[in-house]
Protein backbone atom coordinates (compact mmCIF):
# COMPACT_ATOMS: atom_id res chain seq x y z
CA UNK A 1 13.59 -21.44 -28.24
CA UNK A 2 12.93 -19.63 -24.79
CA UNK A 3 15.51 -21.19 -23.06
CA UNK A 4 18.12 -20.37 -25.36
CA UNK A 5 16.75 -17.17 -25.62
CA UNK A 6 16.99 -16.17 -21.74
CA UNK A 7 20.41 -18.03 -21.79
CA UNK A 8 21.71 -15.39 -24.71
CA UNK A 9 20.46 -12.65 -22.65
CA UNK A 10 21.40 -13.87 -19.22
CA UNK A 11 25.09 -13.88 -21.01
CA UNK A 12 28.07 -10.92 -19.39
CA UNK A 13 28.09 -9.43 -22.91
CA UNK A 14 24.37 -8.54 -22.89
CA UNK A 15 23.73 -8.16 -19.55
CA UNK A 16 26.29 -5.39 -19.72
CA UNK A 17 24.96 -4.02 -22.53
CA UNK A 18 21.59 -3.39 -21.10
CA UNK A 19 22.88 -2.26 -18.12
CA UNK A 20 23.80 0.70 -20.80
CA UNK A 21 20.68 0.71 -22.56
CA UNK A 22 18.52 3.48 -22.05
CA UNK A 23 15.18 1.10 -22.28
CA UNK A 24 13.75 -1.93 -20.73
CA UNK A 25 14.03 -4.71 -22.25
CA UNK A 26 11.88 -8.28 -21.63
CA UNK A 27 9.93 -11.14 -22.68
CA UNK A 28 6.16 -11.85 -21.85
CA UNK A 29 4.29 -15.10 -21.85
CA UNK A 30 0.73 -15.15 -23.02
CA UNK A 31 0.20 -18.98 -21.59
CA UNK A 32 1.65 -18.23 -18.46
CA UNK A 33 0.87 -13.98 -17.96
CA UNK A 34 3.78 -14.20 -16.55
CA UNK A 35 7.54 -12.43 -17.59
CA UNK A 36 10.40 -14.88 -18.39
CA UNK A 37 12.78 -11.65 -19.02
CA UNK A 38 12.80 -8.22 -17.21
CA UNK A 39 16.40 -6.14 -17.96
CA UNK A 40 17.35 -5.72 -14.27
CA UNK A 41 17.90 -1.63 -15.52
CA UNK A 42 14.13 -1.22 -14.91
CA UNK A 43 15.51 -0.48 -11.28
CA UNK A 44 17.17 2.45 -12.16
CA UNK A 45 14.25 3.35 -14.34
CA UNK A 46 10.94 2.69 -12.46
CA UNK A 47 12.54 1.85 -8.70
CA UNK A 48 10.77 -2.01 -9.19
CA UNK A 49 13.12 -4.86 -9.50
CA UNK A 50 13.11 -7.07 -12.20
CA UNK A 51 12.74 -9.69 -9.58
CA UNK A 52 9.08 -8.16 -8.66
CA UNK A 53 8.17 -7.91 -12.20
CA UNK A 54 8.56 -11.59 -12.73
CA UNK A 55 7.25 -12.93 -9.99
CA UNK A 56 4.05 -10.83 -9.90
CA UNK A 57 3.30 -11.18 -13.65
CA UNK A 58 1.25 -9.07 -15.42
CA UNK A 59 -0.90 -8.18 -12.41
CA UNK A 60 1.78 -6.83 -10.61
CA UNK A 61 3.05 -4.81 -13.88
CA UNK A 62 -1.29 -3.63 -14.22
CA UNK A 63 -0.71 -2.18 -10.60
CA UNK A 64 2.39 0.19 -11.02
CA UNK A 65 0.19 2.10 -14.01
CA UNK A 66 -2.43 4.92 -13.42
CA UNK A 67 -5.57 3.64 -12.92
CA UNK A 68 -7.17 5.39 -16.39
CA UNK A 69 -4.41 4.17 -18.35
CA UNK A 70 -4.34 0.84 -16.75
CA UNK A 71 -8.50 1.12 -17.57
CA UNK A 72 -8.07 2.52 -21.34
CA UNK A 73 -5.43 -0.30 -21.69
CA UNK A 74 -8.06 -3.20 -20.64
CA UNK A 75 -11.13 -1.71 -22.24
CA UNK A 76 -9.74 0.15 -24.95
CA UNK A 77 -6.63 -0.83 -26.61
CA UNK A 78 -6.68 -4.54 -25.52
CA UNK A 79 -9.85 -5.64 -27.98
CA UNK A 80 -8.16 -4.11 -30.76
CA UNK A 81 -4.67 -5.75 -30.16
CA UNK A 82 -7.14 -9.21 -30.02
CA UNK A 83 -8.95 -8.00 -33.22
CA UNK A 84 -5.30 -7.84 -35.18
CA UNK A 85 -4.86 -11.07 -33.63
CA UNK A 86 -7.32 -12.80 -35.20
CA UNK A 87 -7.14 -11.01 -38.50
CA UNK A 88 -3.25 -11.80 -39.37
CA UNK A 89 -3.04 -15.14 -37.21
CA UNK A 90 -3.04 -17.30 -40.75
CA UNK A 91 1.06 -17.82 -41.62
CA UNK A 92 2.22 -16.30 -38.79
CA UNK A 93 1.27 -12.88 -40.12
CA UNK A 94 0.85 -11.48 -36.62
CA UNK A 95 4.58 -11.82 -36.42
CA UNK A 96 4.84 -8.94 -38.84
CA UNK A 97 3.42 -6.33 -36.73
CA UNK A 98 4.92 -4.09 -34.15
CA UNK A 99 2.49 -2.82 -31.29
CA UNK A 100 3.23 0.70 -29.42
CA UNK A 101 1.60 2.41 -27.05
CA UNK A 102 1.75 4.73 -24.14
CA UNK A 103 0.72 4.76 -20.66
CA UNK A 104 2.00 6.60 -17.13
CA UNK A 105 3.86 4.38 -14.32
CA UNK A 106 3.47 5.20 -10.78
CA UNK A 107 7.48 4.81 -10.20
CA UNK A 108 8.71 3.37 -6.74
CA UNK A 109 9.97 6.81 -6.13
CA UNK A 110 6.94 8.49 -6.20
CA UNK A 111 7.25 9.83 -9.39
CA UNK A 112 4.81 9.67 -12.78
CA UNK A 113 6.68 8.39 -15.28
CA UNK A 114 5.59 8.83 -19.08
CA UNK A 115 6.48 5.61 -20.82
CA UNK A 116 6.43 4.00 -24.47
CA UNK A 117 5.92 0.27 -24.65
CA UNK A 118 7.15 -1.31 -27.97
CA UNK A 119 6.29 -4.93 -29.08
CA UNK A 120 6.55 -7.94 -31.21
CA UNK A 121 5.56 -11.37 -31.22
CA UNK A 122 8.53 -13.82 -31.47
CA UNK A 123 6.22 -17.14 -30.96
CA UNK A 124 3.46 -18.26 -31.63
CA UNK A 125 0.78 -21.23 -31.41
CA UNK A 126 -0.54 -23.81 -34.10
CA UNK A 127 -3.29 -21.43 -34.77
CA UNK A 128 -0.74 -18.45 -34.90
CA UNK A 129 -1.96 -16.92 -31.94
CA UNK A 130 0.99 -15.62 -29.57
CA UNK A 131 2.91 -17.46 -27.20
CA UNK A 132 5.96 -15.00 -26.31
CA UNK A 133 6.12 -10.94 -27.28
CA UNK A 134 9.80 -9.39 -26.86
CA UNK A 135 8.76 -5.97 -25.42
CA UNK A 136 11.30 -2.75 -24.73
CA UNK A 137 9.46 -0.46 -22.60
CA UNK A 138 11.24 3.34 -22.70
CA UNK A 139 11.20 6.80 -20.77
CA UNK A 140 9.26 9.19 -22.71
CA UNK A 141 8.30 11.69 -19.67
CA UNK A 142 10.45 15.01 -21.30
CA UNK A 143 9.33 14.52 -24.58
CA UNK A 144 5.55 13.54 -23.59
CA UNK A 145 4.00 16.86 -24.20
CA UNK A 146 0.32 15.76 -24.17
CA UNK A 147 -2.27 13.13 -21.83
CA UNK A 148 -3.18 11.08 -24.74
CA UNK A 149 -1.94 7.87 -24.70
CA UNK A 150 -1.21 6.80 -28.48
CA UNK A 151 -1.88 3.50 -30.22
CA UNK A 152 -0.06 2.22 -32.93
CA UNK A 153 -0.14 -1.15 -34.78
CA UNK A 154 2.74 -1.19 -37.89
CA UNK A 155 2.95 -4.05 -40.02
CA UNK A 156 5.85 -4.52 -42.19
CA UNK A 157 5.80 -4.30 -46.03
CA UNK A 158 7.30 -6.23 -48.44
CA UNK A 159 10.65 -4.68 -48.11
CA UNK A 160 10.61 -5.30 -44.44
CA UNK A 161 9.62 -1.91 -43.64
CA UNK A 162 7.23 -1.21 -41.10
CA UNK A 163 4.01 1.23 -42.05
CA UNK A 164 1.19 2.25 -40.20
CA UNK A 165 -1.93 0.36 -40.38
CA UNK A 166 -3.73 1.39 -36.94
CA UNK A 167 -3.63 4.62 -34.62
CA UNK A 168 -5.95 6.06 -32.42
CA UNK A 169 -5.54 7.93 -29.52
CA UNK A 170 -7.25 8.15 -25.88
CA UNK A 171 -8.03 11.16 -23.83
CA UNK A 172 -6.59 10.17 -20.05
CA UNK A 173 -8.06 13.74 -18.44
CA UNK A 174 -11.58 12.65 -16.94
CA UNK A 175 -14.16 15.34 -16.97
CA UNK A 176 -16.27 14.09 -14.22
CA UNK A 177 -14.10 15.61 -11.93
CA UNK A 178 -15.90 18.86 -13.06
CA UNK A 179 -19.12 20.27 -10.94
CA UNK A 180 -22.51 20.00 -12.92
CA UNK A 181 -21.35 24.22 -12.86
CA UNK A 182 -18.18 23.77 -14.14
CA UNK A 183 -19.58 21.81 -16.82
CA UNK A 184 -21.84 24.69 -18.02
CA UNK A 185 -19.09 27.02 -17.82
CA UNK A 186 -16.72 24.57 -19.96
CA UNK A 187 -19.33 23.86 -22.51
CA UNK A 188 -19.99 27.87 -23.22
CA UNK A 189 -16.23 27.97 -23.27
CA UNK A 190 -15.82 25.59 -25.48
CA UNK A 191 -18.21 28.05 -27.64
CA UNK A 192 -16.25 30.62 -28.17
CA UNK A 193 -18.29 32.39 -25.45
CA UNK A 194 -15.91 35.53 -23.10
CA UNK A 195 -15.90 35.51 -20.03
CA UNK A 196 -18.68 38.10 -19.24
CA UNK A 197 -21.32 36.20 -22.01
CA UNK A 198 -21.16 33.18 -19.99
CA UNK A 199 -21.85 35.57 -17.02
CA UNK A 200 -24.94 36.89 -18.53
CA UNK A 201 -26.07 33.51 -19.67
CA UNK A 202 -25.45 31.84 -16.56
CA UNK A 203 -26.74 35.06 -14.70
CA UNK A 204 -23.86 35.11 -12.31
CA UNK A 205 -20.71 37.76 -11.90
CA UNK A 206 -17.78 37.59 -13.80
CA UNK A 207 -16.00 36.60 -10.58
CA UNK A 208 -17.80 33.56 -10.25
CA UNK A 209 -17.27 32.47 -13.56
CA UNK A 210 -13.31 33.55 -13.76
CA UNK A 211 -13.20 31.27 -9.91
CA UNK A 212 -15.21 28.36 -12.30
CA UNK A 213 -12.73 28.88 -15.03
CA UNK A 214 -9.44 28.47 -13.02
CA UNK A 215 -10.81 25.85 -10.55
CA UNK A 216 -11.75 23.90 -14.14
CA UNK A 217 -8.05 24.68 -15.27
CA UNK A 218 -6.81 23.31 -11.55
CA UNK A 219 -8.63 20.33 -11.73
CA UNK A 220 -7.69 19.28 -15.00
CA UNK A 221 -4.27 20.01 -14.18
CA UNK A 222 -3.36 22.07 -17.45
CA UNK A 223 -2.40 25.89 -18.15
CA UNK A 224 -4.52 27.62 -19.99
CA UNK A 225 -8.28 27.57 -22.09
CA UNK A 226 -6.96 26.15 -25.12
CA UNK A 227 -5.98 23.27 -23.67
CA UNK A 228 -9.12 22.72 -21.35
CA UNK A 229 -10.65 23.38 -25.20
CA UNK A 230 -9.08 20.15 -26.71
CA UNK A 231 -9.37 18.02 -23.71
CA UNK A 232 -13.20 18.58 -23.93
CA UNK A 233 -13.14 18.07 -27.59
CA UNK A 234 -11.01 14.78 -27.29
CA UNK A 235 -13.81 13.18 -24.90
CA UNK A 236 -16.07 14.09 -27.07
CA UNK A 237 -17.97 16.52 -25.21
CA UNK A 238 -17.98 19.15 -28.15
């Protein structure tokens, strides 16, 4: 089946049309964790060749990501994609589902790139455990309006539509980047406290705290206290 696969897309006619298509396009072994398909339009995407993407495998695709997402993805997502594994392996049911989920690529460039990554599994074992996923990887970074990355599992129903049967979604913004001070500030923030109550609590001058509050909004790389709001509320801290 792979080999007639990577022949059909190795043909002109497709290899022109991806050429066109705004995604990436490829094919991932789970015996091998290697790629036996990268669209050579990853280039123009991300800057890496599809030749590096091959050869390096999934460690060299692990080291073009942000280290949180690349982190979240491992520790986080990973065991649940396993756990829907296991559960839908009997018929082949795993090949029912479509995986998607987010994560930021450190281009060639120098540039973040916001990107979705879109999968199904096209073969799989005795056991129906996956052998080969056919993945399309796409640009997302002006339409990504948030830092969560967002997990979806769909399965499809019994008119071949896909619905939702997992989500959840990960807060990349770390807060240990905040001073024990910061902290204190954040969490009477987070309150509903003003500005000059968390002076009087904290028994320091509203300069100090307005410094704390826009070296907290600096740090976290965001705009304003709404947002510093949710990111605290998303890692749970309130």
């Amino acid at each position: 089946m792979i080999d007639t696969l990577i022949q059909n897309l190795n043909s002109p006619i497709i290899k022109n049309l991806l050429e066109l298509y705004p995604g990436i396009m490829g094919i991932f072994n789970y015996n091998s964790f290697k790629y036996e398909f990268f669209s050579p339009n990853v280039e123009k995407i991300l800057g890496y060749s599809a030749e590096e993407y091959i050869e390096g495998g999934l460690a060299f695709s692990y080291s073009t990501l942000n280290n949180i997402h690349a982190s979240i993805i491992t520790s986080e997502i990973y065991p649940v994609y396993l756990e829907y594994c296991v559960k839908h392996s009997p018929n082949e049911g795993i090949k029912r589902l479509r995986f998607s989920y987010e994560y930021q690529v450190n281009a060639k460039y120098g540039a973040s790139i916001w990107c979705q990554h879109q999968f199904t599994i096209i073969e799989v074992d005795a056991k129906g455990f996956p052998i080969l996923d056919l993945f399309c990887i796409t640009d997302i970074n002006d339409s990504k309006k948030d830092d969560v990355i967002n997990f979806v599992i769909s399965q499809k129903n019994d008119n071949e539509i896909y619905e939702t049967i997992f989500t959840n979604g990960y807060q990349t913004r770390d807060l240990t980047v905040l001073s024990n001070r910061e902290l204190q500030v954040l969490k009477l923030l987070c309150e509903g406290n003003s500005t000059p109550k968390i002076a009087a609590i904290l028994n320091l001058s509203e300069h100090t705290v307005k410094s704390h509050r826009k070296n907290i909004l600096l740090k976290m790389e965001v705009k304003n206290s709404m947002d510093i709001v949710k990111i605290a509320h998303d890692n749970g801290f309130i």
